[in-house]
Protein backbone atom coordinates (compact mmCIF):
# COMPACT_ATOMS: atom_id res chain seq x y z
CA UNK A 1 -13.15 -7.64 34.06
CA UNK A 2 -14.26 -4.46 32.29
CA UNK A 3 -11.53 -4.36 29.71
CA UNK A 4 -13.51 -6.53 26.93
CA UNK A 5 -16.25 -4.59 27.11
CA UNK A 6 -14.17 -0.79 26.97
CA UNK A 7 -12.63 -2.48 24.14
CA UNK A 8 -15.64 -3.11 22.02
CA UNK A 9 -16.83 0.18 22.86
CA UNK A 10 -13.69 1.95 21.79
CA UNK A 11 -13.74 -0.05 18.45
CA UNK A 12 -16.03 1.62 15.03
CA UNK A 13 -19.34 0.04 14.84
CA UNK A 14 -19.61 -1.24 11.63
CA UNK A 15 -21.00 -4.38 9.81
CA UNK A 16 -20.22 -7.93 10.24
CA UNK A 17 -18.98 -8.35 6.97
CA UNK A 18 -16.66 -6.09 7.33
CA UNK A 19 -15.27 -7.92 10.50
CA UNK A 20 -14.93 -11.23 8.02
CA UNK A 21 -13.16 -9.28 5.56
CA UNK A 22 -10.95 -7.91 7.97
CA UNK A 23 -10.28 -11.28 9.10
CA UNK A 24 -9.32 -12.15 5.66
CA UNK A 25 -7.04 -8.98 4.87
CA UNK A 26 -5.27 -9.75 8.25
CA UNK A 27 -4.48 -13.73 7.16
CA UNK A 28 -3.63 -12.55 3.53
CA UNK A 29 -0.47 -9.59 4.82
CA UNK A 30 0.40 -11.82 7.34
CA UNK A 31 1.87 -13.23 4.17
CA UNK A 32 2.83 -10.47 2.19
CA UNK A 33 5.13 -9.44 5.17
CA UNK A 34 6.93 -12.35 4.67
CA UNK A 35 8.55 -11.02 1.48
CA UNK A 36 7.69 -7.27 0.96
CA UNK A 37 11.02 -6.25 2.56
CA UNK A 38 13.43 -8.99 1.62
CA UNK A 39 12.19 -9.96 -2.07
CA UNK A 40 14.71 -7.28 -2.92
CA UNK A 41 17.52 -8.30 -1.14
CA UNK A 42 16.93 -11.72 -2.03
CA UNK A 43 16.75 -11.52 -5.65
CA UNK A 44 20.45 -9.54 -5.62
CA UNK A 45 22.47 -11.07 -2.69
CA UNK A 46 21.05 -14.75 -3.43
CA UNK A 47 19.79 -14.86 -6.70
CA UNK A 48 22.79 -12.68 -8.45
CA UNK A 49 20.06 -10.19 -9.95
CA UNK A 50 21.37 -6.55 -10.50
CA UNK A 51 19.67 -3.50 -8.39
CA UNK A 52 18.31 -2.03 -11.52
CA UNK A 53 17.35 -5.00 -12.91
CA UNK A 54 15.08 -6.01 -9.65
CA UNK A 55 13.95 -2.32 -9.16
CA UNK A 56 12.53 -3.23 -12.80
CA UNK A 57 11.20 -5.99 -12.25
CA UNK A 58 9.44 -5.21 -8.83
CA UNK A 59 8.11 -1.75 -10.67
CA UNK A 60 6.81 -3.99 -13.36
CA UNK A 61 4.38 -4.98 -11.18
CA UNK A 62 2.29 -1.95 -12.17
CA UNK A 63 2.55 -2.71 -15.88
CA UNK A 64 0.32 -5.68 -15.57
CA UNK A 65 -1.43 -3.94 -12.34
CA UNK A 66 -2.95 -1.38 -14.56
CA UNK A 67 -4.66 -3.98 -16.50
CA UNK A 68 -6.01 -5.43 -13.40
CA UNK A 69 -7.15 -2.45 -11.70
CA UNK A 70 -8.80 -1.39 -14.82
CA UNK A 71 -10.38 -4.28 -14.95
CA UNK A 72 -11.13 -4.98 -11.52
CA UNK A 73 -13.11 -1.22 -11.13
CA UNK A 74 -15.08 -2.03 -14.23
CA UNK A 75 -16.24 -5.72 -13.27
CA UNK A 76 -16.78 -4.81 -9.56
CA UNK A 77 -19.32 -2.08 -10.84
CA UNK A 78 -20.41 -4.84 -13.36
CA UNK A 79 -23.99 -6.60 -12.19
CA UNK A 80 -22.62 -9.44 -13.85
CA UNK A 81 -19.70 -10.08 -11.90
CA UNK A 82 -19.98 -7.70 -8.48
CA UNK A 83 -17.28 -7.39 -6.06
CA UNK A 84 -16.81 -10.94 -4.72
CA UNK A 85 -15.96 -12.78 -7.72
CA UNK A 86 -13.52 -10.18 -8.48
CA UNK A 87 -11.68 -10.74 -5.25
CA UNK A 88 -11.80 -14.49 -5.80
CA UNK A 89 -10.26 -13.96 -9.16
CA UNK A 90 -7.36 -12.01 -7.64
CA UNK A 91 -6.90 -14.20 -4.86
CA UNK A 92 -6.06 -17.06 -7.08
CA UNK A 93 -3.83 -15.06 -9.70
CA UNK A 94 -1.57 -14.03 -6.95
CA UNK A 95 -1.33 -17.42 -5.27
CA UNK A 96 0.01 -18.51 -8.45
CA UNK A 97 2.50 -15.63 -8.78
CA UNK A 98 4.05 -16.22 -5.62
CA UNK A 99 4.68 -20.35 -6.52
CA UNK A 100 6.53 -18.74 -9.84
CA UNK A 101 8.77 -16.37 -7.69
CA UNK A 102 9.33 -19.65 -5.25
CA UNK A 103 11.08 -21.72 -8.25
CA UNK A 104 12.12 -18.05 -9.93
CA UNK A 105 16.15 -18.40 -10.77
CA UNK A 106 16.27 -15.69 -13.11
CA UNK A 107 15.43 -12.68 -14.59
CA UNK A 108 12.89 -14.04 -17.13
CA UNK A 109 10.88 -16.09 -14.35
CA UNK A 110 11.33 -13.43 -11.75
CA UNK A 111 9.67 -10.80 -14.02
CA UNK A 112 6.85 -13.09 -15.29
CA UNK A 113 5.82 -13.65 -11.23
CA UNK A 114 5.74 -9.50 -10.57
CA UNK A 115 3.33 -9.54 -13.95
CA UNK A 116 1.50 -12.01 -12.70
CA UNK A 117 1.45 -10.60 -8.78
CA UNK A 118 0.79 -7.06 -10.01
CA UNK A 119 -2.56 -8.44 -12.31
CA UNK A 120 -3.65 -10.03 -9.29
CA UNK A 121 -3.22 -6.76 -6.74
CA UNK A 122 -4.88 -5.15 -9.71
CA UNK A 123 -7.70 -6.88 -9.41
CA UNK A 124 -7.66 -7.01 -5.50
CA UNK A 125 -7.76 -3.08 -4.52
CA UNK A 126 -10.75 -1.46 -6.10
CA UNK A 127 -12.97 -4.40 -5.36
CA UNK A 128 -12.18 -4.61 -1.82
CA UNK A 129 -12.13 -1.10 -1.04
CA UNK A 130 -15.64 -0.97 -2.92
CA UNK A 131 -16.65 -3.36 -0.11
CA UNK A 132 -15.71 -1.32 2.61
CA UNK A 133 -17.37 1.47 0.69
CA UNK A 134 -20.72 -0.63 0.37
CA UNK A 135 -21.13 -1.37 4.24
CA UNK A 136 -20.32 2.30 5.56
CA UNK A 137 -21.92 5.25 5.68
CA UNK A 138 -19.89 8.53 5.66
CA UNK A 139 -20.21 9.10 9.54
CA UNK A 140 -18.17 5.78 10.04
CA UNK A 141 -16.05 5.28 6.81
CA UNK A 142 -12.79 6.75 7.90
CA UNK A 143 -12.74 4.81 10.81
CA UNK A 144 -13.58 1.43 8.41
CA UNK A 145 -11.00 2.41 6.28
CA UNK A 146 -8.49 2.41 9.12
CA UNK A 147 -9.54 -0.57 10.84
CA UNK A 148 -9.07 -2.36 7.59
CA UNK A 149 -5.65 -0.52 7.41
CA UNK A 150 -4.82 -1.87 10.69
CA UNK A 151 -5.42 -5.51 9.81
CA UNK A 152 -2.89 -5.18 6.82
CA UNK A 153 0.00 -3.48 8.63
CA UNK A 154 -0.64 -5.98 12.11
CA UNK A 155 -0.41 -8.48 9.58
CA UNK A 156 2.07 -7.49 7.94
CA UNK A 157 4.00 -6.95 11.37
CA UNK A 158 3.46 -10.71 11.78
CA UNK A 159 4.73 -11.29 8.53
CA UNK A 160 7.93 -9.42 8.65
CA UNK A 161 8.84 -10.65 12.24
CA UNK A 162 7.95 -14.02 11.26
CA UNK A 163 9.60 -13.73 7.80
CA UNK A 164 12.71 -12.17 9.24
CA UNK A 165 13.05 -14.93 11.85
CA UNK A 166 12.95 -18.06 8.73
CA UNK A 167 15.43 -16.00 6.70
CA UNK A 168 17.82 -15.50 10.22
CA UNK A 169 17.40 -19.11 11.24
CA UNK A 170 16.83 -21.41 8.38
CA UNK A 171 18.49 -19.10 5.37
CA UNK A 172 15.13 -19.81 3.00
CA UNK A 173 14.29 -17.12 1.26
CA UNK A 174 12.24 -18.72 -1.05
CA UNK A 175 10.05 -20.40 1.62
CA UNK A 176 8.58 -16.88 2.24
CA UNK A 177 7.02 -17.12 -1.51
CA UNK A 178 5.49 -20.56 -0.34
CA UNK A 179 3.65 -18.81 2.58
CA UNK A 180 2.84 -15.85 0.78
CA UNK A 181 0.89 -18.24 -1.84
CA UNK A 182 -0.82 -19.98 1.07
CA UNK A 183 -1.88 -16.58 2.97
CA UNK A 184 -3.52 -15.79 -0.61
CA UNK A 185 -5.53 -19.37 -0.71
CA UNK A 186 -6.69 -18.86 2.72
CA UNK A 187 -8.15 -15.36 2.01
CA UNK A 188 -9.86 -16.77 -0.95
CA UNK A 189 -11.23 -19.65 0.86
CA UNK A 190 -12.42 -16.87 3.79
CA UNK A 191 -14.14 -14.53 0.70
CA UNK A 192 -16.17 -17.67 -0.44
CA UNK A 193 -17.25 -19.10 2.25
CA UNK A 194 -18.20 -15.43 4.54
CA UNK A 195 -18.71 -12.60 1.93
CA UNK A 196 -21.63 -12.29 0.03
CA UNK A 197 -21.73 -9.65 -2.69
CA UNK A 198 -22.40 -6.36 -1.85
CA UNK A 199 -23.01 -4.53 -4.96
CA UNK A 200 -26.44 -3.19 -5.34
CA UNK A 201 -27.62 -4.65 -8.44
CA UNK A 202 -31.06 -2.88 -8.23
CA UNK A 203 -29.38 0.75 -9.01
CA UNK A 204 -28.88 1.59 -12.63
CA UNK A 205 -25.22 0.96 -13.74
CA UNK A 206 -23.91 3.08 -16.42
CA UNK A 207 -21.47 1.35 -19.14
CA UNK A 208 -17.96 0.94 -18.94
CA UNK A 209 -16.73 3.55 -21.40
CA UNK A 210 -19.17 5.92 -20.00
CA UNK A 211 -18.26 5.47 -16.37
CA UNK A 212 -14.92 6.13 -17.66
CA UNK A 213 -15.30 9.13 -19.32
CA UNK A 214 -17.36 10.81 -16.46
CA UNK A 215 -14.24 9.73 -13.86
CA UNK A 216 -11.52 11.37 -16.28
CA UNK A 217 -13.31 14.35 -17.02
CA UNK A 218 -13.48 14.69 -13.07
CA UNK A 219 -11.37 18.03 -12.25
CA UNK A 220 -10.96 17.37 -8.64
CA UNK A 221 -10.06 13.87 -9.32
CA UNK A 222 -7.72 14.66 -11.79
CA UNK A 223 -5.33 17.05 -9.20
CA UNK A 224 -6.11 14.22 -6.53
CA UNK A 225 -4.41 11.73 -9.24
CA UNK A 226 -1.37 13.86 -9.30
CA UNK A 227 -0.55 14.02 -5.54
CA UNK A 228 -1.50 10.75 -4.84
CA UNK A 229 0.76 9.24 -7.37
CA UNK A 230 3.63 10.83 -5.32
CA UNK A 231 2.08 9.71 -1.80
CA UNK A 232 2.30 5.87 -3.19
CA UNK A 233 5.65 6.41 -4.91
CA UNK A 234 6.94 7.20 -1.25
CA UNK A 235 4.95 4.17 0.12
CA UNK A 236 6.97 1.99 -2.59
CA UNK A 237 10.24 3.83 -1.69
CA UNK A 238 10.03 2.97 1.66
CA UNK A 239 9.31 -0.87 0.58
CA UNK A 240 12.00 -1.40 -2.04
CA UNK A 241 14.91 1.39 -2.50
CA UNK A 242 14.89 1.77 1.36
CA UNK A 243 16.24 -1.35 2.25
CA UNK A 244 18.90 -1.80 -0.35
CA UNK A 245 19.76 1.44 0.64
CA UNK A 246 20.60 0.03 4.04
CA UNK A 247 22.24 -2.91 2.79
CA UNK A 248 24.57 -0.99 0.45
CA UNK A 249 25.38 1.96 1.81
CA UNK A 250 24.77 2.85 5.52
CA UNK A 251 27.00 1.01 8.30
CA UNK A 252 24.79 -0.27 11.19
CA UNK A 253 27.99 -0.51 12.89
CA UNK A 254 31.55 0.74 11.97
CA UNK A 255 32.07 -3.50 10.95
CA UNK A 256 28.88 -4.38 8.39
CA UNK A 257 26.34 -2.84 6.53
CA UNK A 258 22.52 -3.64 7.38
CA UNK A 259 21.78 -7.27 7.33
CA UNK A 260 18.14 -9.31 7.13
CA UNK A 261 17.67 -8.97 10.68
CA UNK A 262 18.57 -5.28 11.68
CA UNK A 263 15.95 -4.89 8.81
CA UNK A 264 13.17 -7.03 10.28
CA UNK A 265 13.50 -5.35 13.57
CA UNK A 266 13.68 -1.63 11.74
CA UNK A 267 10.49 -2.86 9.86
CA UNK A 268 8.77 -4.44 12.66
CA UNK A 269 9.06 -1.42 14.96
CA UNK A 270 7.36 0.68 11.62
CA UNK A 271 4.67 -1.42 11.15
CA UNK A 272 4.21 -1.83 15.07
CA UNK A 273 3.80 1.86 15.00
CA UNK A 274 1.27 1.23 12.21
CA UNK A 275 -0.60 -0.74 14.56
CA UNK A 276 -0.86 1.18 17.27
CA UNK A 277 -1.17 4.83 15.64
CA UNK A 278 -3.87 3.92 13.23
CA UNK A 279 -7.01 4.91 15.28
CA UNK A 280 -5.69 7.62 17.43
CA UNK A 281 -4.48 9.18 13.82
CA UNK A 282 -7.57 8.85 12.06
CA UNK A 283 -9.96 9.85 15.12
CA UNK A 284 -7.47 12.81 15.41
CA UNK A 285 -7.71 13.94 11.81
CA UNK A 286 -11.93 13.44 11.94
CA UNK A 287 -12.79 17.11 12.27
CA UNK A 288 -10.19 18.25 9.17
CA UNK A 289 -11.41 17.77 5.78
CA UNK A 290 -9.97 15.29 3.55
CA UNK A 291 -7.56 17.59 1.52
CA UNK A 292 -6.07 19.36 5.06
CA UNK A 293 -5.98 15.67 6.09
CA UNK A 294 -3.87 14.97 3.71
CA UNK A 295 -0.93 17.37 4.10
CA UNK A 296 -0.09 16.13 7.60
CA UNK A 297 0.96 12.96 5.77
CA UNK A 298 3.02 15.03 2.92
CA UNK A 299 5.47 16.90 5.79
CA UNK A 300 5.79 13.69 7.75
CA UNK A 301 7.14 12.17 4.90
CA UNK A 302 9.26 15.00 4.30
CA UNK A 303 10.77 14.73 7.67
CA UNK A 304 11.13 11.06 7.17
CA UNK A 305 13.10 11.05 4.66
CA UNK A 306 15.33 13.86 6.11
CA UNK A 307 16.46 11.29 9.22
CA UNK A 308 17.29 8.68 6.44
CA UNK A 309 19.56 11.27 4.59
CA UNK A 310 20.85 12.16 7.54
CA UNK A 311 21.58 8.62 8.46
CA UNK A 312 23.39 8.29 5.56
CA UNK A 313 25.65 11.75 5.86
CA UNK A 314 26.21 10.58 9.46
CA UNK A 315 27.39 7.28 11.41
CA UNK A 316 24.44 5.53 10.33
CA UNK A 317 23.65 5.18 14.32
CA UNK A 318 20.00 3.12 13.95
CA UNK A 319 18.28 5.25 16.05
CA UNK A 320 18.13 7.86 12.98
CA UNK A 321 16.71 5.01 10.75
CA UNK A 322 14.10 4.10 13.54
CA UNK A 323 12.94 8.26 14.11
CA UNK A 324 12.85 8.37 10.49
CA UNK A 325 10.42 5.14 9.97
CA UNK A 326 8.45 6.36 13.00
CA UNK A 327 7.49 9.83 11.60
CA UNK A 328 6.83 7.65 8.13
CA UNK A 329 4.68 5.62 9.98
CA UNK A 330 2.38 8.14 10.59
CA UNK A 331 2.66 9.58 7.57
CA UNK A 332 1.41 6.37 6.34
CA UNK A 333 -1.54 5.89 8.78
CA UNK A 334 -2.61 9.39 8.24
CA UNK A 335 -2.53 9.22 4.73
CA UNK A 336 -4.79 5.49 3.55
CA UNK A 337 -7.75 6.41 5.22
CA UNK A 338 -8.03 10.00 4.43
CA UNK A 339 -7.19 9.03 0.75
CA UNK A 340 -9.39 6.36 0.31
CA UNK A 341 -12.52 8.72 2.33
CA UNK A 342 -11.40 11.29 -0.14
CA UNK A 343 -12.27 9.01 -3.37
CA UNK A 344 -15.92 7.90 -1.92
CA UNK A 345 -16.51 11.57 -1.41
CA UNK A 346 -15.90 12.27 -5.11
CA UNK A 347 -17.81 9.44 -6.76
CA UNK A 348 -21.30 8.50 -7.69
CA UNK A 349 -22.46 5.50 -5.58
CA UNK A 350 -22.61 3.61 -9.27
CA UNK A 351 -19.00 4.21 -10.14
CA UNK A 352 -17.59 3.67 -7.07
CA UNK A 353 -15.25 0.54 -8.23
CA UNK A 354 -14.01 2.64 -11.21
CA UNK A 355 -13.05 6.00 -8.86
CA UNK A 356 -11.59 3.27 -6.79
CA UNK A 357 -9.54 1.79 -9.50
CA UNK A 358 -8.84 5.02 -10.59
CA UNK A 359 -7.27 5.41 -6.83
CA UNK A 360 -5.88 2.14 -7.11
CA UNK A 361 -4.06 3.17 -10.51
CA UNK A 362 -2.36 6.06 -8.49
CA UNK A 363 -1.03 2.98 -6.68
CA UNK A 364 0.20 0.91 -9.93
CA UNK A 365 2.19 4.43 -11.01
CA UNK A 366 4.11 5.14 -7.58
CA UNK A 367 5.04 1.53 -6.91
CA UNK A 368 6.24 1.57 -10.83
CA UNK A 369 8.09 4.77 -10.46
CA UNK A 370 9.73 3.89 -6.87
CA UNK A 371 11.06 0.72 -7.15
CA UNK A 372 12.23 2.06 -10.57
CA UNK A 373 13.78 5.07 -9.34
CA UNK A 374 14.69 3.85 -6.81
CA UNK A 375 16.57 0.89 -7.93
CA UNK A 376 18.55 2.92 -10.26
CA UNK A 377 19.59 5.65 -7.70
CA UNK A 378 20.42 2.54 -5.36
CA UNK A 379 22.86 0.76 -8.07
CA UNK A 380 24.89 4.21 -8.61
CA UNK A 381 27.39 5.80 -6.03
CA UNK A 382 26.90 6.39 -2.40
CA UNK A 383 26.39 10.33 -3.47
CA UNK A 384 23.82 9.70 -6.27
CA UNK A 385 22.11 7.63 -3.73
CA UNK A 386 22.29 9.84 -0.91
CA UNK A 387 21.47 13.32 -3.05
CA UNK A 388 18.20 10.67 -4.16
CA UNK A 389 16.40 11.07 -0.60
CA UNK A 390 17.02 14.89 -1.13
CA UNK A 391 15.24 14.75 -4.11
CA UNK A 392 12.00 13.20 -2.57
CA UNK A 393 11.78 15.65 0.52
CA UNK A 394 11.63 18.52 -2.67
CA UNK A 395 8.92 16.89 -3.99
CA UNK A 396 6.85 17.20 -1.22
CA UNK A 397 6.61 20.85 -2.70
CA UNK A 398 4.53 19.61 -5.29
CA UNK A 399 2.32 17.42 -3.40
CA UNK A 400 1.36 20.58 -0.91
CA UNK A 401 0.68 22.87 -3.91
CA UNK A 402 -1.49 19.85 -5.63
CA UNK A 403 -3.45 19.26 -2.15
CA UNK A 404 -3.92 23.49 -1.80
CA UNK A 405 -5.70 23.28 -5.39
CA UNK A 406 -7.84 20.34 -4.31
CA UNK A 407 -9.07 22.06 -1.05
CA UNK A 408 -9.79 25.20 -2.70
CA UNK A 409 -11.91 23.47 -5.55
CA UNK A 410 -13.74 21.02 -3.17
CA UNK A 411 -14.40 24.14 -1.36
CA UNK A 412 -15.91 26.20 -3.98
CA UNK A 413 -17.88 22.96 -5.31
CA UNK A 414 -19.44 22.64 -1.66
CA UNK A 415 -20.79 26.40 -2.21
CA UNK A 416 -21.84 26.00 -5.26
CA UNK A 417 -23.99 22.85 -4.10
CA UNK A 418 -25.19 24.54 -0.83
């Protein structure tokens, strides 16, 4: 009888918009899970694509994403347009990009939906994170932050589970673009009917160009850029080069390589991890500051991508793939909220969509360079793809050396202010 109640103590007390949104994030990855780990393996076992060619064409996402997130930073801080038409905007650009990669039977068409999907994410990030931003206060953002981040990835559970479960039983990949497309409608049907806008429009707003220029010139920000373009490259890894990586070179038994379902269970129990980790993480990483926050995720992913070398060098047994996707699963809960905390810290309440595109760009980069990267390493030989996950782990070097910079200017800033 007590167990509602506990519940809704135990959960962050935050605003009821940020409940709808939630709502609305959840509905939308329930979709996206439906093809963010077989899109790959789709467009080369079914379609005939080459691994470098869809590594391309998934990384190309961030061409036309850069566009967007410019775009959708500088129009969210924008009294003209605000937050909520942004997100509309995006909502309907990547409904359509998912009906093009439905009918896509070729290289041409498949790279014209990832431009199209990756102007639409553009759009989508900075405005909705400058949402969250808008109805917290820094006592409860973390905790916003990962509550949002636990909508996406239980959604996205949904949607691989679900999505691996079509692709097992019916064979139709392209039915997951379908869904995807719908999920999108449904979140932009949820935005403009439940969301008002949020931006203040009272506060002075300074112009694009100059909002800009302050945000480049930001020294902290800059160092920030640099690791967190190799935290999202992993995140993209993970998504695209991981699983052909399974499907081409490690044996789940000494008979077959990885196929769509071994995948949506290996997925599943990551995201389920996700789920469940995402509030004890972030309540457990409250009392660090953001940049020590931060290099909990960076050795996790190191060790992460240790068990899936060592999957490969071994048997290729799955329990190393599933201790390997656990420990990334943390990484991954560990690092969002801290990262997108980190970014509010830094900005002035009036730029907040373009230090949040700015963030989101960091996003656009890794998930160009991964799937790109990645794809290549993953259409060469078995050692050139193995000696690739060694590779990664090394660059965690540079991420801890970046985040040791940060803490020490944040640091000296903080005495400088006090």
């Amino acid at each position: 009888m007590n167990r509602f109640p506990n519940l809704v103590a135990w959960l962050p007390q935050i605003d009821r918009r940020l409940w709808i949104l939630i709502i609305g994030r959840l509905l939308l990855q329930t979709g996206t899970g439906f093809v963010l780990f077989y899109a790959a393996v789709f467009f080369v076992q079914q379609v005939g694509l080459t691994p470098s060619a869809v590594g391309f064409g998934l990384g190309s996402e961030s061409i036309s994403g850069v566009v967007g997130r410019i775009f959708g930073g500088s129009l969210s801080d924008s009294p003209r347009w605000g937050r909520r038409k942004v997100l509309l905007m995006a909502a309907a650009i990547a409904a359509l990009a998912d009906l093009v990669l439905a009918v896509s039977n070729n290289f041409s068409t498949f790279l014209l939906g990832n431009l199209l999907m990756g102007l639409g994410i553009g759009l989508y990030w900075p405005a909705t994170e400058a949402v969250v931003a808008d109805l917290t206060h820094p006592g409860n953002r973390n905790e916003a932050y990962a509550l949002n981040r636990l909508a996406d990835n239980l959604g996205l559970g949904m949607g691989v589970v679900f999505g691996g479960w079509l692709i097992a039983a019916t064979g139709a990949y392209r039915a997951m673009f379908v869904i995807d497309s719908i999920s999108f409608l449904i979140f932009l049907g949820v935005i403009y009917k439940a969301v008002p806008e949020t931006l203040n429009r009272d506060r002075p707003t300074p112009n694009v160009m100059q909002g800009w220029r302050q945000a480049l010139r930001d020294r902290p920000l800059q160092v920030f850029v640099a690791a967190n373009v190799l935290f999202t490259t992993y995140l993209a890894l993970l998504n695209s080069a991981l699983p052909l990586y399974l499907t081409r070179f490690v044996s789940a038994t000494p008979a077959q390589t990885y196929h769509p379902a071994m995948l949506s269970l290996l997925f599943s129990w990551y995201i389920g991890l996700c789920v469940f980790c995402q509030m004890p993480i972030v309540r457990f990483l409250k009392p660090f500051d953001h940049a020590h926050a931060l290099r909990i995720p960076a050795l996790n992913w190191a060790l992460g991508f240790g068990f899936i070398w060592w999957a490969g060098q071994t048997n290729g047994h799955p329990i190393w793939i599933g201790i390997g996707l656990a420990i990334m699963a943390i990484a991954t809960v560990a690092y969002n909220p801290s990262a997108s905390s980190l970014i509010i810290r830094l900005a002035p309440e009036s730029l907040r969509g373009v230090y949040l595109s700015v963030n989101s760009l960091c996003w656009a980069a890794g998930y160009f360079i991964g799937p790109t990267i990645g794809g290549w390493a993953m259409g060469e030989s078995r050692s050139i793809a193995n000696g690739f996950w060694l590779g990664t782990i090394g660059s965690v070097g540079v991420v801890l050396l970046l985040l040791q910079w940060l803490d020490r200017k944040l640091k000296t800033a903080g005495d400088q202010a006090a």
